[in-house]
Protein backbone atom coordinates (compact mmCIF):
# COMPACT_ATOMS: atom_id res chain seq x y z
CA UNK A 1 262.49 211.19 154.80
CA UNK A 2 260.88 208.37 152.73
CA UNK A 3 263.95 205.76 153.82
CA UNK A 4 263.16 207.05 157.60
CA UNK A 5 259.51 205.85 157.42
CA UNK A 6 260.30 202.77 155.62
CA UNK A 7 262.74 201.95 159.39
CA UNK A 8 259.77 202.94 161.09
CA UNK A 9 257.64 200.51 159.68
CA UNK A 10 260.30 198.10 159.45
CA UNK A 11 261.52 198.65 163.51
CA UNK A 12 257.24 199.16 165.04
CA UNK A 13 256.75 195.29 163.24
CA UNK A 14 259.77 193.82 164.49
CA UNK A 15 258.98 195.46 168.47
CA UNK A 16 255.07 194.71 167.34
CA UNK A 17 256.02 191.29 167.27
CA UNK A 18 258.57 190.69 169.41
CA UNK A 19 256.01 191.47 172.30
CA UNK A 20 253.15 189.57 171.04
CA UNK A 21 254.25 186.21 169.95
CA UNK A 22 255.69 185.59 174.03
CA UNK A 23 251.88 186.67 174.62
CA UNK A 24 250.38 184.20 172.26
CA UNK A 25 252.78 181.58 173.45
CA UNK A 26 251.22 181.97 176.79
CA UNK A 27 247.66 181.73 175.61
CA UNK A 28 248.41 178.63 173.24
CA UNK A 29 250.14 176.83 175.89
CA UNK A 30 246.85 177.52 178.26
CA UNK A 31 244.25 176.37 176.20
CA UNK A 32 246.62 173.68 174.75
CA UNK A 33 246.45 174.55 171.22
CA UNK A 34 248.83 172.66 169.79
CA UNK A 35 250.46 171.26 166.87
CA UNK A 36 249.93 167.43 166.96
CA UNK A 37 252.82 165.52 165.11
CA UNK A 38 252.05 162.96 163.13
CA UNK A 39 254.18 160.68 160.44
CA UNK A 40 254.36 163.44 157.75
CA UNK A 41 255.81 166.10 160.29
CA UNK A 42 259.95 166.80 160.86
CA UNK A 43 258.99 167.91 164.55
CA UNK A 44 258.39 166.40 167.78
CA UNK A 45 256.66 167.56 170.91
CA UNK A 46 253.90 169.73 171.49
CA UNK A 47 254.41 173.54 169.73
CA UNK A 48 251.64 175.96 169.08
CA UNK A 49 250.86 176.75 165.48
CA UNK A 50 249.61 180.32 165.83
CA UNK A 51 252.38 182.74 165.60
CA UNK A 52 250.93 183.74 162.29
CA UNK A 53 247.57 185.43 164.44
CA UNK A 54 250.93 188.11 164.96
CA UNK A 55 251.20 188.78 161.15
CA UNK A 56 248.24 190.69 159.66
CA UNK A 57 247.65 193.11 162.73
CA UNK A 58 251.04 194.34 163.00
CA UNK A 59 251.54 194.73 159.24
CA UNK A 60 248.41 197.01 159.31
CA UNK A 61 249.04 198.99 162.18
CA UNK A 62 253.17 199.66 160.76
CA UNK A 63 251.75 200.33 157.13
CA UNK A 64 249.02 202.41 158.61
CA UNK A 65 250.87 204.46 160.71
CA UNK A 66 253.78 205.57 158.94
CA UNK A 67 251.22 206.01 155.93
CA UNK A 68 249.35 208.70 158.38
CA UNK A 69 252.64 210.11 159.18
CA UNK A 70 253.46 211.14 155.80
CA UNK A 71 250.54 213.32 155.04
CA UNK A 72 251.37 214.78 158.51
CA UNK A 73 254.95 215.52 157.93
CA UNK A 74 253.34 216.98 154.36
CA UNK A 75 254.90 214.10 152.26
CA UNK A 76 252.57 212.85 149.84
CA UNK A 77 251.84 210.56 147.02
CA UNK A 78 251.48 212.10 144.02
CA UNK A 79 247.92 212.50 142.65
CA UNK A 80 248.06 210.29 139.93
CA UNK A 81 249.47 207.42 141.39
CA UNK A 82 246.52 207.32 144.04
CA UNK A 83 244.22 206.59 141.59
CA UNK A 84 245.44 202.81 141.42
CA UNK A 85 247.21 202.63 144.85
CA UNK A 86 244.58 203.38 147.03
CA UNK A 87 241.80 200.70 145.53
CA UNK A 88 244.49 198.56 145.36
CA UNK A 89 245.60 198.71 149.24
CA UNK A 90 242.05 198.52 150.12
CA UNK A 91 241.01 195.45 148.16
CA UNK A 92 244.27 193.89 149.09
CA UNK A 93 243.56 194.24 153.03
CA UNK A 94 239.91 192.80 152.09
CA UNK A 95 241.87 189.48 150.89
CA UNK A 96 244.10 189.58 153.48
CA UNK A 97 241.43 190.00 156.05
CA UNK A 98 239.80 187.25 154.55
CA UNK A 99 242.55 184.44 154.54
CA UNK A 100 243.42 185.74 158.10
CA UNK A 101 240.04 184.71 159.30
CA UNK A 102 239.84 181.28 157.28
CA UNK A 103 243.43 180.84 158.90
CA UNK A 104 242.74 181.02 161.99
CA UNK A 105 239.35 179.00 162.04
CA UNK A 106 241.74 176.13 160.13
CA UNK A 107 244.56 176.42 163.05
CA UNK A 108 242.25 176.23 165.83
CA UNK A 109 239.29 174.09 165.03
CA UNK A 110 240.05 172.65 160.79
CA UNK A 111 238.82 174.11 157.77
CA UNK A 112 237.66 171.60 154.38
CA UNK A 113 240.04 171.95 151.30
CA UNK A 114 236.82 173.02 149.56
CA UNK A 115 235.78 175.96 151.64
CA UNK A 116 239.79 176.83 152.08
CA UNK A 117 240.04 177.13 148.60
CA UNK A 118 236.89 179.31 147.84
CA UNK A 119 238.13 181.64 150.03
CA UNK A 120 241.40 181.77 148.61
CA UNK A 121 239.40 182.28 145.29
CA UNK A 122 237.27 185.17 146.67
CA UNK A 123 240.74 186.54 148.16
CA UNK A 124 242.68 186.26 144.86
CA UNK A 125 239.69 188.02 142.74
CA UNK A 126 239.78 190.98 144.81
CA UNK A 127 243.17 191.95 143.54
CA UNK A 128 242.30 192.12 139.82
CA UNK A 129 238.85 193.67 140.92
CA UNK A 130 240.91 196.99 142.07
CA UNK A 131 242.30 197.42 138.64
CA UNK A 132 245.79 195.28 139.05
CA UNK A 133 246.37 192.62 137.02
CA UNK A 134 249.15 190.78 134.66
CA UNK A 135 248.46 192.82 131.28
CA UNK A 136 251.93 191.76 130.02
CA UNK A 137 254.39 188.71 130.05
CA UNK A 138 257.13 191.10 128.32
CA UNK A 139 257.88 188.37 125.74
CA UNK A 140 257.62 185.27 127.56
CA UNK A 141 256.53 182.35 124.99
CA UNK A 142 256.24 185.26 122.37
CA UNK A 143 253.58 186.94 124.37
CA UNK A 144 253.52 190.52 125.30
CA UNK A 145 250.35 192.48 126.05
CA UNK A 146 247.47 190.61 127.83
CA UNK A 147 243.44 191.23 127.05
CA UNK A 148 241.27 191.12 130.54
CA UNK A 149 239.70 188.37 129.41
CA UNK A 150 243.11 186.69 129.95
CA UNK A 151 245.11 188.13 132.27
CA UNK A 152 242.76 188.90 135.22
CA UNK A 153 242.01 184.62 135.08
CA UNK A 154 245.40 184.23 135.16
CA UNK A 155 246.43 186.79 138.12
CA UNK A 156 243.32 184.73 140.06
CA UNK A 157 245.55 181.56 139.48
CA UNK A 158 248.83 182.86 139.58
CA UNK A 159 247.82 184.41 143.39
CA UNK A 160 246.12 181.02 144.22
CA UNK A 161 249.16 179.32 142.94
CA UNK A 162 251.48 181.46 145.40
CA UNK A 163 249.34 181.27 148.10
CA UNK A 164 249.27 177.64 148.33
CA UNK A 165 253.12 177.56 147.27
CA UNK A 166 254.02 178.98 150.52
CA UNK A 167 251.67 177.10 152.77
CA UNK A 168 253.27 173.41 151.42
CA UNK A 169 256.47 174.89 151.65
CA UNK A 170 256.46 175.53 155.62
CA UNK A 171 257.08 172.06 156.39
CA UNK A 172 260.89 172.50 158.49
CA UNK A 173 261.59 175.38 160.95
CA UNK A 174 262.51 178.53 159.26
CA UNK A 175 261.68 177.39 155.87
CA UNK A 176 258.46 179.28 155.02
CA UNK A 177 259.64 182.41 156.76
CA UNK A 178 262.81 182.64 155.38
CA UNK A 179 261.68 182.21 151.88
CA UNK A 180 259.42 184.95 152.24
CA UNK A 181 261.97 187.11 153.88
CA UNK A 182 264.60 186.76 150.55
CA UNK A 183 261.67 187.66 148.60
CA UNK A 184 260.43 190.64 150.84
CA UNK A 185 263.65 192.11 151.14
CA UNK A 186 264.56 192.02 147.49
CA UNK A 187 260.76 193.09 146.04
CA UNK A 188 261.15 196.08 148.98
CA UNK A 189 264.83 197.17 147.87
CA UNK A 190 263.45 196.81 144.69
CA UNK A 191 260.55 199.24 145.03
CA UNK A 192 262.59 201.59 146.75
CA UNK A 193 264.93 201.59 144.26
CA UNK A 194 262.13 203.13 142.02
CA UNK A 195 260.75 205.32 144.62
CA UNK A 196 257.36 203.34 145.08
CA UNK A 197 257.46 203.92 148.41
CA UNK A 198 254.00 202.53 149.62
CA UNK A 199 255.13 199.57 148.93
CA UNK A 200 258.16 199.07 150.11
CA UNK A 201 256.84 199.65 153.30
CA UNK A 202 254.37 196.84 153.07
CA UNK A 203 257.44 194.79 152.29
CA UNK A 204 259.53 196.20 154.85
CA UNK A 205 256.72 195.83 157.43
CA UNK A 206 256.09 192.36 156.43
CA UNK A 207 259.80 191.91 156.62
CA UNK A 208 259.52 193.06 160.63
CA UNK A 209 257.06 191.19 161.58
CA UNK A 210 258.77 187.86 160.22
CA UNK A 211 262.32 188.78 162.25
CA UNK A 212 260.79 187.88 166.03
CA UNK A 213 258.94 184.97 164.70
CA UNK A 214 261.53 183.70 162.66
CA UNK A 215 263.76 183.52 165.85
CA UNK A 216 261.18 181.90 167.89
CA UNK A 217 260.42 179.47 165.02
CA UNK A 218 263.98 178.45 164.60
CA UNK A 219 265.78 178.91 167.97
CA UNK A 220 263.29 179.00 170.44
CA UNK A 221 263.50 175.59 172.43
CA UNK A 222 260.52 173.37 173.26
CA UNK A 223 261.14 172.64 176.85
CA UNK A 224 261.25 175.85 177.63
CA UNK A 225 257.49 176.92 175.91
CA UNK A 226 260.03 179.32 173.32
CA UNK A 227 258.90 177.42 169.67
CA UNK A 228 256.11 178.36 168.00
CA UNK A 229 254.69 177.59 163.96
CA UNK A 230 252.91 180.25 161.60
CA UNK A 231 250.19 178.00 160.91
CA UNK A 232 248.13 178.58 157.85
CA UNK A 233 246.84 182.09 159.18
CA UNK A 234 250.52 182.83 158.89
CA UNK A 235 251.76 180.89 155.74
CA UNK A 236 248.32 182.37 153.65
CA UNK A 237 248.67 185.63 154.68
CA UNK A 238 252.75 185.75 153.57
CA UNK A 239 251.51 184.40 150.37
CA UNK A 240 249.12 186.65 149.42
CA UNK A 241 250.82 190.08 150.66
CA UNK A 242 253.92 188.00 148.37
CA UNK A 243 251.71 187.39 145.38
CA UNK A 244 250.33 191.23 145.93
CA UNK A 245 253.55 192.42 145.31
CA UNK A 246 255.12 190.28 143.12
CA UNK A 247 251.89 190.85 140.74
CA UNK A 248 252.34 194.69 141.20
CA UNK A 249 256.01 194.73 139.93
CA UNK A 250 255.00 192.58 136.88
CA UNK A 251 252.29 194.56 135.78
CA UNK A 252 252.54 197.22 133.43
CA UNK A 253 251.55 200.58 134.34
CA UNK A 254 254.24 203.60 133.89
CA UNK A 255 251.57 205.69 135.72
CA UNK A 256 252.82 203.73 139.15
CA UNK A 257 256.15 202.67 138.02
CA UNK A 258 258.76 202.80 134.85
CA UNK A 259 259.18 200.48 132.31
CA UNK A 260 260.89 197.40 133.09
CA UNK A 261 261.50 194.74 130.50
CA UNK A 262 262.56 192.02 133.01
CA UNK A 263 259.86 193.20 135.84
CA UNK A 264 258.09 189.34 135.43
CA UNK A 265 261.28 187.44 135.52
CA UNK A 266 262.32 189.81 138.74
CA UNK A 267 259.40 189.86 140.24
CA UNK A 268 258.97 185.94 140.31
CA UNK A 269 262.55 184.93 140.48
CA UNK A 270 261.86 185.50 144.58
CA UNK A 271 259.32 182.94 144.83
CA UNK A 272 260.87 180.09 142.79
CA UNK A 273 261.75 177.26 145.03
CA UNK A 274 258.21 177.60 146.24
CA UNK A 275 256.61 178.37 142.69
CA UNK A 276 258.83 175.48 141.15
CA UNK A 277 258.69 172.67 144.00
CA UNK A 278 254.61 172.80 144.12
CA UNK A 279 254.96 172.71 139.82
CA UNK A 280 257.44 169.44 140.43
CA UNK A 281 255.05 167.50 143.32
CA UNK A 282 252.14 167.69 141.35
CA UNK A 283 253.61 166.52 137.92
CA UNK A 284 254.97 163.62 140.05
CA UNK A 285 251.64 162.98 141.86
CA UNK A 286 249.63 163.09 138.39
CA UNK A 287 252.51 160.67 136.54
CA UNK A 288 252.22 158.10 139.75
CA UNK A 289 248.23 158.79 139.71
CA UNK A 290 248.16 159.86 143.48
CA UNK A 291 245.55 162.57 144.64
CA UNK A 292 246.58 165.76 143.39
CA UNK A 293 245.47 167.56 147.00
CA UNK A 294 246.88 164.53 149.04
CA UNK A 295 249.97 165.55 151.46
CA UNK A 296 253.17 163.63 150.83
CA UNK A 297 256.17 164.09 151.63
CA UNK A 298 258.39 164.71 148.08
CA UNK A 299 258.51 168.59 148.93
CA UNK A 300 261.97 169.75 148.18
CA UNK A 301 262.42 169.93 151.98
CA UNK A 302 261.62 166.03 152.61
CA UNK A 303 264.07 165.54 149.81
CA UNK A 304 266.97 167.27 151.67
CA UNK A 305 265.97 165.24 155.03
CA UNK A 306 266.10 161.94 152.75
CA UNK A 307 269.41 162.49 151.83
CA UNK A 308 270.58 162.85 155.53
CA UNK A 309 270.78 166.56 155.93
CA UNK A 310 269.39 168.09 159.47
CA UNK A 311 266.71 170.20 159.12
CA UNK A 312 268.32 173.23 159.96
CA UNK A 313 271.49 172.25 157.24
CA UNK A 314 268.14 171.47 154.69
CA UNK A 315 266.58 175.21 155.64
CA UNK A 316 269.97 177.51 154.92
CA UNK A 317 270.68 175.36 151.40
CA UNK A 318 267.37 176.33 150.35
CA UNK A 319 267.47 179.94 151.29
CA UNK A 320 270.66 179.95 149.87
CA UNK A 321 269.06 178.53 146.43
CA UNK A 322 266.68 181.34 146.75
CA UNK A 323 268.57 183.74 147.02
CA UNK A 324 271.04 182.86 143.98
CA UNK A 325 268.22 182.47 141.72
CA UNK A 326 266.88 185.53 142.89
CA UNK A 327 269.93 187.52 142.55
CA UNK A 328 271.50 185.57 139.20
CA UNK A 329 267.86 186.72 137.77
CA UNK A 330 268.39 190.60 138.51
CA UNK A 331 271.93 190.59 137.69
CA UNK A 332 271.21 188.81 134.09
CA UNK A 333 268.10 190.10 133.09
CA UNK A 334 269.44 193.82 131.83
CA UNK A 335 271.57 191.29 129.88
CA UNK A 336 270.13 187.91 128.64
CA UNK A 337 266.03 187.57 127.19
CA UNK A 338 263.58 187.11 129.36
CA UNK A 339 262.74 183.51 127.54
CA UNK A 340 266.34 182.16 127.85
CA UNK A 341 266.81 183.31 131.11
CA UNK A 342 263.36 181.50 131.81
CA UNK A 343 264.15 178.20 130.72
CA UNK A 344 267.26 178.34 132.26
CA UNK A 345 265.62 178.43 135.43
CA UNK A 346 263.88 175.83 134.82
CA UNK A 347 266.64 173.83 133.55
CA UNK A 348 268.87 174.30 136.42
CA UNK A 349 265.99 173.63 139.16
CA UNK A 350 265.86 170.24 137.57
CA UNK A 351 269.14 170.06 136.98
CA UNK A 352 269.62 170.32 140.38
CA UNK A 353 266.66 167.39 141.30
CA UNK A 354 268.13 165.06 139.50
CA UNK A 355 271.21 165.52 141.47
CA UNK A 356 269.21 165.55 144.98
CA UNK A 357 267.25 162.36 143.91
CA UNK A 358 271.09 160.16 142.97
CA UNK A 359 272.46 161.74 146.22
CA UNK A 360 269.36 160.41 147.86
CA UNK A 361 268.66 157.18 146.28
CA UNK A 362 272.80 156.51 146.89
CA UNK A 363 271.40 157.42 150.75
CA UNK A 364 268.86 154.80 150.63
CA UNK A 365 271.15 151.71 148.71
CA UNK A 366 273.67 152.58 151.93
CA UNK A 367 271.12 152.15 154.64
C-alpha cells in the first residue's frame, strides 16, 4: 500500500503540472513577463521564467493528500517517529514558503542579493530549529559526532550552500531540473528502500512535478509560446526541498532511520556537480580577485559550450556525470572509507576540469 501512495503522489504532481504550466504560459505571455537575454545567457528570444510558481503548490497538495489518505486507509506512522517528522515537515514548508515568496517577487519585479540571502538564512535556520541537523560526519577528516554548537551552523551553511548551488547551476535548458531529478529519484528509492515513507513521497512528488516542466523547458519550442524557465522561485525551492532531504539522510537518528555508515557520502554524492562546480567558481574568482557574488560565465555548463558542445549535448554529459558519481558512491561505499572515497571525488571532478579546460583552450588556439 505504501509503494501505491508513493504513484499517487508521484502521478497527481506530474497531471498537477502538466495542466498548470500551459496556464502560466498563457498568463506570462499576457502580461509579457519575460526572460530578457542578455550576454551571459545560452538562450535567445523571449521565454517566461515562471514555471517554478508550478513547484511548491503541487508538491503540497500531492504530499498532503496522499499523507491524509493514509490515516484514512488506517496506515500510519509509527508513534515515535512523529515526534521528529512532523516538526520537521512543518518547519520545512515554513522555508519553503518563504523562498517561494522571495522567488517570485525576484522573477517578476528583482530582489537585492542582500535581502535574497537573508531570507535564504531565515529559510535554512528553520530546518535545524525543528530538531534536524548534521550531528555526525561518520569519519570524514577524523570527525564523527557533532556538538550543536557545530553542527546546526554548519546545516545553516550547508542548506545555503545547496540552495544557491542549484540556482547558478540552471544556466542551459534542462540542466537544473535534471540534476535535481538524479538526485530526487535516488534520495526517494533510497528512502523507500528503508521504509521512510514520508519522505519518499516528498521526493517522488517533487520528482512529478519536475517531469511536465522538464519537457516544456527542454522541448517546448519558442515560436510556438511552448518554452518556459523555473526562475529562482523554481531553482530555490528544488534546492531547499534537496538540501531537506539530503540533510535528513545524513543525520543520525536510528529513531527515524537505521544506521548507515556511508549515509553523508550517499546523501551528497546526488548533488555534486552542483556542490563541486559553485566550490570550483569561487576558488577561481577569489585566485583572479573578481567579486565573489559577480555572475560569470566559468560554470561547468559555459565550459562545455566553450569547447563547442550544443547545449543540449552539454546538459545529458552532465546528467550523465551525475549520475555516475551518484551511483559509483552507493555502489563503493559498503566497500571503500568514507574519506578515500571522498577525496576521490574530488580528485576525479578535477581530474576531469583539467581535461575540459585543454579540450577547450585546444578549441580556442583553433578558432
Amino acid at each position: 500500500m505504501a509503494y501505491l501512495l508513493i504513484a499517487i503522489s508521484l502521478l497527481i504532481s506530474i497531471f498537477l503540472s502538466a495542466l498548470i504550466i500551459p496556464r502560466v504560459l498563457v498568463v506570462a505571455f499576457r502580461k509579457k513577463l519575460f526572460d530578457i537575454p542578455d550576454e551571459r545567457k545560452v538562450h535567445s528570444g523571449i521565454i517566461p521564467r515562471l514555471g517554478g510558481i508550478t513547484f511548491v503548490p503541487t508538491i503540497l497538495f500531492a504530499l498532503c493528500f496522499t499523507t491524509g489518505l493514509r490515516y484514512l486507509i488506517g496506515y500510519e506512522i509509527p508513534s515515535e517517529s512523529l515526534h521528529f517528522i512532523i516538526p520537521e515537515f512543518y518547519f520545512m514548508a515554513c522555508g519553503l514558503t518563504l523562498l517561494y515568496l522571495s522567488g517570485i517577487k525576484d522573477d517578476l519585479v528583482g530582489l537585492r542579493y542582500r535581502s535574497k540571502f537573508v531570507i535564504q538564512i531565515i529559510a535554512a535556520s528553520l530546518i535545524p530549529l525543528s530538531g534536524l541537523w548534521i550531528n555526525n560526519l561518520y569519519g570524514i577528516f577524523g570527525i564523527n559526532e557533532l556538538t550543536p554548537w557545530l553542527g546546526i551552523p554548519f546545516t545553516i551553511l550547508l542548506t545555503v550552500f545547496i540552495v544557491n548551488a542549484i540556482n547558478l547551476i540552471d544556466g542551459i535548458d534542462g540542466l537544473a531540473s535534471g540534476l535535481s531529478s538524479i538526485s530526487l529519484l535516488t534520495l526517494g528509492s533510497i528512502y523507500v528502500y528503508y521504509s521512510q515513507w514520508i519522505y519518499a513521497t516528498l521526493a517522488f512528488s517533487t520528482l512529478g512535478v519536475l517531469l511536465p516542466f522538464f519537457y516544456y523547458n527542454v522541448f517546448g519550442k519558442v515560436d510556438r509560446c511552448k518554452k518556459i524557465f523555473m526562475g529562482d522561485t523554481g531553482s530555490l525551492t528544488l534546492g531547499y526541498i534537496l538540501a531537506f532531504l539530503a540533510i535528513r539522510y545524513a543525520s543520525y537518528n536510528p529513531q527515524v532511520a537505521p544506521y548507515s555508515e556511508g549515509a553523508i557520502i550517499v546523501a551528497f554524492s546526488t548533488l555534486i556537480i552542483p556542490m563541486f562546480d559553485v566550490i570550483r567558481v569561487v576558488l577561481l574568482r577569489a585566485r583572479t580577485q573578481k567579486n565573489l557574488f559577480q555572475p560569470d560565465k566559468n560554470h561547468i555548463h559555459h565550459k562545455f559550450l566553450a569547447m563547442g558542445l550544443s547545449p543540449r549535448k552539454s546538459m545529458i554529459l552532465i546528467l550523465v556525470m551525475a549520475a555516475g558519481f551518484s551511483i559509483t558512491n552507493i555502489l563503493l561505499m559498503p566497500y571503500v572509507n568514507n574519506n578515500i572515497l571522498f577525496f576521490t571525488d574530488i580528485s576525479i571532478w578535477t581530474g576531469l576540469n583539467m581535461w575540459f579546460d585543454k579540450i577547450r583552450n585546444i578549441k580556442n588556439t583553433n578558432n
